[in-house]
N, C-alpha and C. Protein backbone atom coordinates (compact mmCIF):
# COMPACT_ATOMS: atom_id res chain seq x y z
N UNK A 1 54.04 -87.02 -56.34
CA UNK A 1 54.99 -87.33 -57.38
C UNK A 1 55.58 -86.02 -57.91
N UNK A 2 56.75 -86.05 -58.16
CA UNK A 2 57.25 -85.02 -58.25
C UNK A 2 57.51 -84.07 -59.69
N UNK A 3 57.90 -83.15 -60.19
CA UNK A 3 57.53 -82.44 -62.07
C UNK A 3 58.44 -83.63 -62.58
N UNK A 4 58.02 -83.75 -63.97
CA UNK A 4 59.27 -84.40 -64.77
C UNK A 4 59.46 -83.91 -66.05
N UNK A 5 60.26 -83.63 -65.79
CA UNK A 5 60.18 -82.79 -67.29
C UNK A 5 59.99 -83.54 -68.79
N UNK A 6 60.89 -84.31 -68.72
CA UNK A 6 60.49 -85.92 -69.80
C UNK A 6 59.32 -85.60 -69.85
N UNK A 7 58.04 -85.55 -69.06
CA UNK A 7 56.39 -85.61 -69.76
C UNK A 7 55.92 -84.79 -69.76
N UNK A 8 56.38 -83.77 -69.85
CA UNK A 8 55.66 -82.08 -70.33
C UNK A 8 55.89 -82.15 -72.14
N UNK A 9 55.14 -82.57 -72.75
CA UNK A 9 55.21 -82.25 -74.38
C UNK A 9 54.93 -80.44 -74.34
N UNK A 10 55.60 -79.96 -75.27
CA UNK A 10 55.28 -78.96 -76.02
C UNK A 10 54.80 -78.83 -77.12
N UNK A 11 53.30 -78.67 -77.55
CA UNK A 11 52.26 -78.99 -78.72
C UNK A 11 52.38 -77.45 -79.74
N UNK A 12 52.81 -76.45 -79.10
CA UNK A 12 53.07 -75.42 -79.89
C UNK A 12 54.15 -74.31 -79.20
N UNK A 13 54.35 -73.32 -79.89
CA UNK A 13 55.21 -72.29 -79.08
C UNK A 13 55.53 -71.03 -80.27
N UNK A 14 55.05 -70.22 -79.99
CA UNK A 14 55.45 -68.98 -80.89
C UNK A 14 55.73 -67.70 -80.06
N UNK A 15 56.27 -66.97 -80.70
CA UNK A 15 57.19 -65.39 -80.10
C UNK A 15 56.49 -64.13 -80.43
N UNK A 16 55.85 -63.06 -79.45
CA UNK A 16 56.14 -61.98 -79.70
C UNK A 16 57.20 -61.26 -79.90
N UNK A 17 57.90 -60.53 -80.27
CA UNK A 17 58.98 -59.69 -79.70
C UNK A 17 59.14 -58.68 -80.43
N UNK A 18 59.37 -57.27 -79.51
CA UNK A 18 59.31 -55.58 -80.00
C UNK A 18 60.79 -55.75 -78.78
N UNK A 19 61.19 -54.14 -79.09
CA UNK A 19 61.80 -53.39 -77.99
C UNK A 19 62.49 -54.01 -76.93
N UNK A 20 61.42 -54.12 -76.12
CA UNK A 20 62.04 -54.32 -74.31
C UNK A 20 62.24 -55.95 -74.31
N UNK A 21 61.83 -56.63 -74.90
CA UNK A 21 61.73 -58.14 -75.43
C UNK A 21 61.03 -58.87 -75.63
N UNK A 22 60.46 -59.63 -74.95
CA UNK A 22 59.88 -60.98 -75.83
C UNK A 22 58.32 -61.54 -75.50
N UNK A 23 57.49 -61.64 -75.18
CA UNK A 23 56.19 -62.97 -74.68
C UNK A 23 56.18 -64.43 -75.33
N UNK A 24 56.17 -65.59 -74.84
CA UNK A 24 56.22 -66.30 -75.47
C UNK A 24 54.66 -67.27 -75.63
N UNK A 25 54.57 -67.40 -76.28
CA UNK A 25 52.85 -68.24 -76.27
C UNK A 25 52.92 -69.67 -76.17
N UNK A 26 52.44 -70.55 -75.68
CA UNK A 26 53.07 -72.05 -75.81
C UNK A 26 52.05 -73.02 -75.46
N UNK A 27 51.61 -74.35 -75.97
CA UNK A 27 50.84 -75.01 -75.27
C UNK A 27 51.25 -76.15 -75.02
N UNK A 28 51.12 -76.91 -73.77
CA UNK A 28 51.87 -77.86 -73.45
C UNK A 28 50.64 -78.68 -72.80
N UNK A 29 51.33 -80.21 -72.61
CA UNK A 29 50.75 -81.57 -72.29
C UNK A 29 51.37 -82.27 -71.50
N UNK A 30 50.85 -82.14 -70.03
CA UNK A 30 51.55 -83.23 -69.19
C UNK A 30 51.53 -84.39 -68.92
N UNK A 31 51.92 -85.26 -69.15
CA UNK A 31 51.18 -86.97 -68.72
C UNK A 31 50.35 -87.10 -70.08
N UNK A 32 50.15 -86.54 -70.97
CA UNK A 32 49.47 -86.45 -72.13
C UNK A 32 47.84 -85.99 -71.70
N UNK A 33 47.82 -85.11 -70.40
CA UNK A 33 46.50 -84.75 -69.86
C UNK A 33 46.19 -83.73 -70.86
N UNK A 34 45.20 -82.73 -70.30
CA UNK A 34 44.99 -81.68 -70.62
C UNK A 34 45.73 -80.83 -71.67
N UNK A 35 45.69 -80.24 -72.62
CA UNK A 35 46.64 -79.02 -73.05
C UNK A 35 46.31 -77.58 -72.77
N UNK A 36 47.50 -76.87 -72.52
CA UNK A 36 47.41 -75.95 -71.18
C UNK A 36 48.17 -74.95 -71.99
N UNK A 37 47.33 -73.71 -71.81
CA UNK A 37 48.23 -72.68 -72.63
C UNK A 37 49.03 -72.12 -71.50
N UNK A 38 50.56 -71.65 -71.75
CA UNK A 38 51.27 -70.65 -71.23
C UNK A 38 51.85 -69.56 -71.78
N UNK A 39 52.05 -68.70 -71.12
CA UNK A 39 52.08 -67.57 -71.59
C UNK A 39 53.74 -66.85 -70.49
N UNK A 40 54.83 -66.59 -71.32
CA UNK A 40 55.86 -66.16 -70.74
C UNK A 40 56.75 -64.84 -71.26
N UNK A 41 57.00 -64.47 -70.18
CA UNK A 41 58.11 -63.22 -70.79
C UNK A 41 59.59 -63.35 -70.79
N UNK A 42 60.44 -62.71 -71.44
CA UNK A 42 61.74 -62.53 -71.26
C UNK A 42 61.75 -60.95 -71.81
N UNK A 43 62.45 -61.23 -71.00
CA UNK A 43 63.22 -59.05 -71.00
C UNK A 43 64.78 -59.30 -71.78
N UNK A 44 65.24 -57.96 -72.38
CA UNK A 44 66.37 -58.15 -72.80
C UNK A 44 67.35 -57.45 -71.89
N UNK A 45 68.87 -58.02 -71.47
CA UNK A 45 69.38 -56.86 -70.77
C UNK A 45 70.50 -56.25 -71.14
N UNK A 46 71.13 -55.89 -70.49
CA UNK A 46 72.62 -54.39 -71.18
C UNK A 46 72.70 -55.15 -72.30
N UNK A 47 73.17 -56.33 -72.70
CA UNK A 47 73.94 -57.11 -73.78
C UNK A 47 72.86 -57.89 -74.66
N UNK A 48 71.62 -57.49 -74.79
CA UNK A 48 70.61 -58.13 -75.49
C UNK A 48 70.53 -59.72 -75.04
N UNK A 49 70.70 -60.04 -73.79
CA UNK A 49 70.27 -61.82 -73.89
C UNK A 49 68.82 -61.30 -73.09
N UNK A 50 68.13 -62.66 -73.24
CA UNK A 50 66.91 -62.47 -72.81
C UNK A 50 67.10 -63.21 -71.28
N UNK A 51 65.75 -62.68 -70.29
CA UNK A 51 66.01 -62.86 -69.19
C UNK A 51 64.72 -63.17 -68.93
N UNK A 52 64.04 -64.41 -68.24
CA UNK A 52 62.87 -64.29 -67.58
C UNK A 52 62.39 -63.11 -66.90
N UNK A 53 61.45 -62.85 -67.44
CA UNK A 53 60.68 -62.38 -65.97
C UNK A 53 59.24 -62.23 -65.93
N UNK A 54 59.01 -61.66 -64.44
CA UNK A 54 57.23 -61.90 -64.07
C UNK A 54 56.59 -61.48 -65.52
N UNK A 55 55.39 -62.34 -65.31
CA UNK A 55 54.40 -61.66 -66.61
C UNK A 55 54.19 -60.02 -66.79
N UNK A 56 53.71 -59.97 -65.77
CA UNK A 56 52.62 -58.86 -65.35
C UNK A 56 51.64 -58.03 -66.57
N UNK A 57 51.70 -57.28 -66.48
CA UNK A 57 50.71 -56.51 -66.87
C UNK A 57 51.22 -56.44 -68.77
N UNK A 58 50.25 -55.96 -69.58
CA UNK A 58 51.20 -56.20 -71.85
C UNK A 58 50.04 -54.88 -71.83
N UNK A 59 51.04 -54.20 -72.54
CA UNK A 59 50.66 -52.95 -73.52
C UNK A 59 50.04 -53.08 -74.15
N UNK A 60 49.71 -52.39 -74.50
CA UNK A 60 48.34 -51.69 -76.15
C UNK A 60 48.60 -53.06 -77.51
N UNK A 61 50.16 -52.54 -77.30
CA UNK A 61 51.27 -53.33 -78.64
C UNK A 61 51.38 -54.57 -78.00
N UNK A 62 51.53 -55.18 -77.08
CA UNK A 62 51.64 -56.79 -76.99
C UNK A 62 50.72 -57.72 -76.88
N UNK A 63 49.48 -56.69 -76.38
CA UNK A 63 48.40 -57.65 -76.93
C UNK A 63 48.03 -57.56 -78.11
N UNK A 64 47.82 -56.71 -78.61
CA UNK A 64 47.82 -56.28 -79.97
C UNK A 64 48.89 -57.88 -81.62
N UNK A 65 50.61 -57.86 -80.50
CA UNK A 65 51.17 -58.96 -81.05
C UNK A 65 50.39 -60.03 -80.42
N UNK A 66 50.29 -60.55 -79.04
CA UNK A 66 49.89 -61.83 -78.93
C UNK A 66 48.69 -62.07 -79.03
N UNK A 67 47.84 -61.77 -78.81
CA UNK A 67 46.13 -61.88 -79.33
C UNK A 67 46.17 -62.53 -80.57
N UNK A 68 46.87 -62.26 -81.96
CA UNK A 68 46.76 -63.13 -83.20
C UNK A 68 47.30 -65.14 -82.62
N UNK A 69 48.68 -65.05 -82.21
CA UNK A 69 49.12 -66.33 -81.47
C UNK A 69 48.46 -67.04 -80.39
N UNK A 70 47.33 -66.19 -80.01
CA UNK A 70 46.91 -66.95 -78.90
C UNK A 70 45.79 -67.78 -79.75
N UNK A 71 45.32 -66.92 -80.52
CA UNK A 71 44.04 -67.36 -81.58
C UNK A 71 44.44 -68.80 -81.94
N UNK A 72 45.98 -69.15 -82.56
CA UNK A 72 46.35 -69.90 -83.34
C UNK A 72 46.84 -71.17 -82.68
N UNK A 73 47.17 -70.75 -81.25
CA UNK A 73 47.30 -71.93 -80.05
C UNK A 73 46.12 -72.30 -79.74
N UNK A 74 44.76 -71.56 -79.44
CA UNK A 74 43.61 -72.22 -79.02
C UNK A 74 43.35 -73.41 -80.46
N UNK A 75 43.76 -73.31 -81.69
CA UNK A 75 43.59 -74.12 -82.39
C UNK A 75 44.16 -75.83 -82.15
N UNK A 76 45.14 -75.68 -81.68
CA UNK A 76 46.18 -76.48 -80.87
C UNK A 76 45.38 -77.21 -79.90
N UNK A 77 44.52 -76.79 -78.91
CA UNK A 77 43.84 -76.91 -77.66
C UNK A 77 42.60 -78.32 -78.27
């Protein structure tokens, strides 16, 4: 069966953002299963819009920001 977006609830969602741009923290519910934390980036580019991209690796300072939000989504869970 294939994604649907219709049954992905979003149960929370909050923002880092410094500088280079953004992490986003989020917990979501599919089919009303499980709740599932995600964790996303956006970059900013020449013109400040934000742009997906890979996670990879968070600084000193972004864990530093998301570590408090993640605390506050496991509450969510």
């Amino acid at each position: 069966m294939p994604y649907d977006t219709t049954l992905d609830e979003e149960l929370f969602s909050k923002e880092f953002e410094n500088d280079e741009g953004k992490i986003v923290v989020s917990v979501h519910s599919y089919r009303k299963g499980a709740k599932k934390l995600q964790i996303t980036r956006a970059i900013k580019d020449k013109e400040s819009n934000f742009t997906f991209a890979k996670m990879g690796r968070l600084s000193k300072d972004e864990v530093e920001g998301v570590l408090p939000i993640i605390q506050e989504a496991l509450k969510v869970m």
